[in-house]
C-alpha atoms as a PDB file:
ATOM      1  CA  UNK A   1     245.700-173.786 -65.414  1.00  0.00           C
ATOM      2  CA  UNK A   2     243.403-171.759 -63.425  1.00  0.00           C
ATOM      3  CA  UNK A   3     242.470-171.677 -59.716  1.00  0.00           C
ATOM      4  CA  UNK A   4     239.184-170.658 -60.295  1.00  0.00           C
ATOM      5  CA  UNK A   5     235.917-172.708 -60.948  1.00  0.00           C
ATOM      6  CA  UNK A   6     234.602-171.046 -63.697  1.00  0.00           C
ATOM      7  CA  UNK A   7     235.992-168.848 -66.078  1.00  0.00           C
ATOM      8  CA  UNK A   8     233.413-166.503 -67.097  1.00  0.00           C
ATOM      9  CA  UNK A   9     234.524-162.732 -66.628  1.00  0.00           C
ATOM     10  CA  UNK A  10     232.931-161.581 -63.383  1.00  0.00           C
ATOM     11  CA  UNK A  11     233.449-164.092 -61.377  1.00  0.00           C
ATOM     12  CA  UNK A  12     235.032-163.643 -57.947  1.00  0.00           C
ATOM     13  CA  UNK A  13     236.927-160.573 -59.542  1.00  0.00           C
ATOM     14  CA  UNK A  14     239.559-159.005 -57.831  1.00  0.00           C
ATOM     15  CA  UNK A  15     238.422-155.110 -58.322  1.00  0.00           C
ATOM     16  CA  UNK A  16     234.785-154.295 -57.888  1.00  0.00           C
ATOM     17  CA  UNK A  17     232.727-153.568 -60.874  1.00  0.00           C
ATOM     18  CA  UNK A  18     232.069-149.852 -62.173  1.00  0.00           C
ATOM     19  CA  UNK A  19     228.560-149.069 -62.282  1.00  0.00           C
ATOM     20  CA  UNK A  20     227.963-146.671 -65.478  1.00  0.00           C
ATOM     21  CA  UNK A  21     225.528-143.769 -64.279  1.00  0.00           C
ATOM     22  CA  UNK A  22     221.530-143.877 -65.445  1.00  0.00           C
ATOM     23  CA  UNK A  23     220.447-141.547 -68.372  1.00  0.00           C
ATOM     24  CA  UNK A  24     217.580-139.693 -67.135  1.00  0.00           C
ATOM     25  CA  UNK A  25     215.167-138.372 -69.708  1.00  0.00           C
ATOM     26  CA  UNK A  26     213.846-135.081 -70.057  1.00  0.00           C
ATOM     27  CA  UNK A  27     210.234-135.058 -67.903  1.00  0.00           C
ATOM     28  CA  UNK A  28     207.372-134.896 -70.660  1.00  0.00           C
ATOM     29  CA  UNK A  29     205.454-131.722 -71.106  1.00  0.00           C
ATOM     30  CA  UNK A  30     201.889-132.468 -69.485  1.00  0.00           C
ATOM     31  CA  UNK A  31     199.122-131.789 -72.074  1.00  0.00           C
ATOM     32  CA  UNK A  32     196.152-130.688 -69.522  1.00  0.00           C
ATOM     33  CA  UNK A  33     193.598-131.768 -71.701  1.00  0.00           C
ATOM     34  CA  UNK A  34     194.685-135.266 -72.250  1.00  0.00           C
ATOM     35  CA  UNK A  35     193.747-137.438 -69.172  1.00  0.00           C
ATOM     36  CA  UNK A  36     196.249-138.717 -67.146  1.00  0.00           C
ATOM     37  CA  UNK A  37     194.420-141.909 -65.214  1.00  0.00           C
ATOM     38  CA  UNK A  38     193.321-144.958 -67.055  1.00  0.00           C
ATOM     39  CA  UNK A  39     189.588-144.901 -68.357  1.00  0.00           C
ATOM     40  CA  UNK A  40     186.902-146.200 -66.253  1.00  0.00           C
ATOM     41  CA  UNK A  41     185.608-149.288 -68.057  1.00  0.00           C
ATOM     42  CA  UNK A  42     181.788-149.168 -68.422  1.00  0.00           C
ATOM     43  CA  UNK A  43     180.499-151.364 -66.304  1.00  0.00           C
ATOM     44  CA  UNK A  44     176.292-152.286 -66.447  1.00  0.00           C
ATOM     45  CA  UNK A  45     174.793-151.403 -63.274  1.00  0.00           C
ATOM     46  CA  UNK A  46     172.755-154.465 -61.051  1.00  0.00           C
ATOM     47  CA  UNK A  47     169.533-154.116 -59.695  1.00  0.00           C
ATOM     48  CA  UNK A  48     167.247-156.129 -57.617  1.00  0.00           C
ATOM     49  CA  UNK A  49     164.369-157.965 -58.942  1.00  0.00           C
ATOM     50  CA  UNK A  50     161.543-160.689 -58.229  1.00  0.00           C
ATOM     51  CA  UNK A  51     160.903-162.901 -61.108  1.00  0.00           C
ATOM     52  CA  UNK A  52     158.163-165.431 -61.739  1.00  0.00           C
ATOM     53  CA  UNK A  53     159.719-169.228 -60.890  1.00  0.00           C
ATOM     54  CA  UNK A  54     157.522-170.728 -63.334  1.00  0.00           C
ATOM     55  CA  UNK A  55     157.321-168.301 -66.161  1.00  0.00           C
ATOM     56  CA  UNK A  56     160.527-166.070 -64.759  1.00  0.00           C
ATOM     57  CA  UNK A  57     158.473-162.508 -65.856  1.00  0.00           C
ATOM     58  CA  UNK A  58     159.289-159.524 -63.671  1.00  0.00           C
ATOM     59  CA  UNK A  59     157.059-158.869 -61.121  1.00  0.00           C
ATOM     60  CA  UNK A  60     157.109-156.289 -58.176  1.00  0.00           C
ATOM     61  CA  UNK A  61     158.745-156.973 -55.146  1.00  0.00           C
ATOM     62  CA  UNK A  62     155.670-156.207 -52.651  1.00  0.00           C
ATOM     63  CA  UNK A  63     154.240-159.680 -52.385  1.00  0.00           C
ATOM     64  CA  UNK A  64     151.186-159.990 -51.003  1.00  0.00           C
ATOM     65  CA  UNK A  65     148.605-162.804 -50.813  1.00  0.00           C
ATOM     66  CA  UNK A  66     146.310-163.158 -53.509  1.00  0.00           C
ATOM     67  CA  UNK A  67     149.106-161.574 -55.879  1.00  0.00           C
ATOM     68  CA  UNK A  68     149.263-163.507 -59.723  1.00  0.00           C
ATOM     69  CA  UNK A  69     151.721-163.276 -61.809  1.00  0.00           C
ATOM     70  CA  UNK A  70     150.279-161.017 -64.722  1.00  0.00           C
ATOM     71  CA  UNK A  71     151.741-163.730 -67.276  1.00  0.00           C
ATOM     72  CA  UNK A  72     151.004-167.222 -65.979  1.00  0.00           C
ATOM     73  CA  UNK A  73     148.417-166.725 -63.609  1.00  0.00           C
ATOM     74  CA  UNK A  74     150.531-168.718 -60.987  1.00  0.00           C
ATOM     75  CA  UNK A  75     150.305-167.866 -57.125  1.00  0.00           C
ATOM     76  CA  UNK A  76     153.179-165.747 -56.094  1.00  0.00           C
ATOM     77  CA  UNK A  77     152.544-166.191 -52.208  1.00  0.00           C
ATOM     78  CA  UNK A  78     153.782-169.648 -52.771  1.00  0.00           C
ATOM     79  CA  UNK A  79     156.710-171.317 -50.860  1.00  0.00           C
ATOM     80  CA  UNK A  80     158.482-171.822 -54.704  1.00  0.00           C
ATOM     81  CA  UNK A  81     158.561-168.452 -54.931  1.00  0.00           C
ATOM     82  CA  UNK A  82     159.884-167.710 -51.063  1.00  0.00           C
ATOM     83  CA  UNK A  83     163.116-166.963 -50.366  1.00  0.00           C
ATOM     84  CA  UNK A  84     163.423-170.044 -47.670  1.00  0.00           C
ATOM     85  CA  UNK A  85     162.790-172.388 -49.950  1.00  0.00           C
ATOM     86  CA  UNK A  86     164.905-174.961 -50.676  1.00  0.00           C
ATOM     87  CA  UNK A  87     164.175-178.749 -52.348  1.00  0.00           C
ATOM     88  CA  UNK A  88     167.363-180.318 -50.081  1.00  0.00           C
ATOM     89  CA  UNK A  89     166.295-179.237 -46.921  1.00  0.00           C
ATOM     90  CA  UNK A  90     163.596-180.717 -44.753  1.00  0.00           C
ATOM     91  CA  UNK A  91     160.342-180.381 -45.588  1.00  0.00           C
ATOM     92  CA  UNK A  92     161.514-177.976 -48.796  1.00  0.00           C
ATOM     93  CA  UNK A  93     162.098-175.019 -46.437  1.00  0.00           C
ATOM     94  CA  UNK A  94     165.116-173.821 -44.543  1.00  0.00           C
ATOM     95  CA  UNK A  95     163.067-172.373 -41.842  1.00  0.00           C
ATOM     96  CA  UNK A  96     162.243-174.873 -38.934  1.00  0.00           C
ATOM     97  CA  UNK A  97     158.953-175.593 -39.524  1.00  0.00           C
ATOM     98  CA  UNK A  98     156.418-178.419 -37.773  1.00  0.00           C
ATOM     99  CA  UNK A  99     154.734-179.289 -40.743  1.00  0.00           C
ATOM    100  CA  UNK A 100     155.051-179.766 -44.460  1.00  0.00           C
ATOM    101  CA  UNK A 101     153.560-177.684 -46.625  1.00  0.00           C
ATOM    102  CA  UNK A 102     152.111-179.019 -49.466  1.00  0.00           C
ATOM    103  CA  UNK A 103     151.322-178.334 -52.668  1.00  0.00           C
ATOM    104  CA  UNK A 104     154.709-175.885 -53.255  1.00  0.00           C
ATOM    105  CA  UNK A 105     152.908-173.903 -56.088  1.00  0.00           C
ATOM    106  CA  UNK A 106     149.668-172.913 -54.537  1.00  0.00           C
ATOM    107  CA  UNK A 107     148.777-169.839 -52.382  1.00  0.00           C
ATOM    108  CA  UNK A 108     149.618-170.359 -48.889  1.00  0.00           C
ATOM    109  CA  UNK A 109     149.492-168.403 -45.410  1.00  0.00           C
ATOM    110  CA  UNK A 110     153.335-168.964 -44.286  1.00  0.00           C
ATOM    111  CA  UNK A 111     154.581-166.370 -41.923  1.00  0.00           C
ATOM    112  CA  UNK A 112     158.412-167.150 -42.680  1.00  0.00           C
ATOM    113  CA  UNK A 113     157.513-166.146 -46.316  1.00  0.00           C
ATOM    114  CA  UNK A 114     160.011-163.905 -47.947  1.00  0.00           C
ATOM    115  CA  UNK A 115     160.033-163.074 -51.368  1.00  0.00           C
ATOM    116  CA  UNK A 116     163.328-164.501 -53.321  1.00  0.00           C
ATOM    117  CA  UNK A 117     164.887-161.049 -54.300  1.00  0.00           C
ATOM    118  CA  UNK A 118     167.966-161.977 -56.566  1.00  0.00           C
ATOM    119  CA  UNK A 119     170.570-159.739 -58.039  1.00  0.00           C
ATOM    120  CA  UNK A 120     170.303-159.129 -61.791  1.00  0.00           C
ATOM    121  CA  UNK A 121     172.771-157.394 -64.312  1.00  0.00           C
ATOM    122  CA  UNK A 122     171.323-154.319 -66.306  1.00  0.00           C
ATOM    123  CA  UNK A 123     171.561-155.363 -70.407  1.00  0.00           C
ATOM    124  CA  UNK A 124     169.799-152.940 -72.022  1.00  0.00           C
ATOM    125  CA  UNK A 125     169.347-149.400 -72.515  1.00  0.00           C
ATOM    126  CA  UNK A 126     166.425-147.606 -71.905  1.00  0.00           C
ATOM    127  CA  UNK A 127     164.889-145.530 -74.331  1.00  0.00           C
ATOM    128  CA  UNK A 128     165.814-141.437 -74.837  1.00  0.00           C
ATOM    129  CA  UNK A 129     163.732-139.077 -72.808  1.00  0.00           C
ATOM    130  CA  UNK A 130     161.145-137.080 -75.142  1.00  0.00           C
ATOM    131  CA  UNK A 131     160.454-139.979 -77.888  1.00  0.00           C
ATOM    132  CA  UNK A 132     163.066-138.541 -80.163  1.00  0.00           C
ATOM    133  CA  UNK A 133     165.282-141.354 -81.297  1.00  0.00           C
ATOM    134  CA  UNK A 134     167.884-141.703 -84.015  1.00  0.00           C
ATOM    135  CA  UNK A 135     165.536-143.914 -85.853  1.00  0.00           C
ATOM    136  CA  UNK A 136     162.586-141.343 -86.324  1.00  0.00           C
ATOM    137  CA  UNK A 137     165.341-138.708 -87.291  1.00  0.00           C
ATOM    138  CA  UNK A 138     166.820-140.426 -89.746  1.00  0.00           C
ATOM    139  CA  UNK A 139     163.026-141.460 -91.352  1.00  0.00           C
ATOM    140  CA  UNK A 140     161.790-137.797 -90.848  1.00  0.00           C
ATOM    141  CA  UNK A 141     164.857-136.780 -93.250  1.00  0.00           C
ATOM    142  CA  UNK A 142     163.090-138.556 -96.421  1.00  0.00           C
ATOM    143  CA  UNK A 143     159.493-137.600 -96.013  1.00  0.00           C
ATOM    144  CA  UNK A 144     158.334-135.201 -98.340  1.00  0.00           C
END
């Protein structure tokens, strides 16, 4: 019988173990006109944009009082529309204020008003300078 544990080949051998020597391949002629780095991925771009809280249309950051919305006709110097608002916090507004302002969705005179700016992700394309499109090339092909 043996002295040792376990019987495998390799274990607590006597002589040390030959390492065999790494092939190296041949380097791989460079094409220059293949690209070597990974693709960019195309990413949309963001932009920054006021939107309507009741309706949510697109309106122009420079808020001013009197502004409408062009869609709904709501107020947009209105504390539901300012950036401070907030329906947790006391009196609906994050700013320290001394008194509540009331109603939310009517014009107001607030100095702490900030317009609520939020981040939005680009999803469409816009159209090809000069009014040529695919579309009116393909249609001018069949007119006679």
């Amino acid at each position: 019988m043996s002295d040792r544990k376990y019987r495998q080949s390799g274990y607590q051998d006597d002589a040390p173990r030959e390492r065999k020597p790494a092939l190296k391949r041949p380097a791989e002629p460079h094409d220059p006109r293949m690209p070597r780095d990974p693709r960019t991925p195309n990413l949309p771009a963001f932009r920054e944009g006021f939107r309507c809280a009741r309706c949510g249309h697109g309106a122009t950051q420079d808020v001013r009082p009197g502004n409408r919305c062009s869609k709904c006709g709501v107020d947009l110097h209105a504390c539901i529309h300012c950036a401070s608002f907030d329906s947790g916090a006391r009196f609906e507004c994050r700013q320290t204020i001394p008194a509540r302002v009331s109603p939310k969705d009517v014009a107001n005179t607030c100095s702490l008003f900030a317009p609520r700016i939020s981040v939005e992700r680009e999803t469409g394309s816009q159209p090809a300078a000069g009014g040529s499109s695919a579309r009116k090339a393909f249609d001018d092909l069949f007119k006679f």
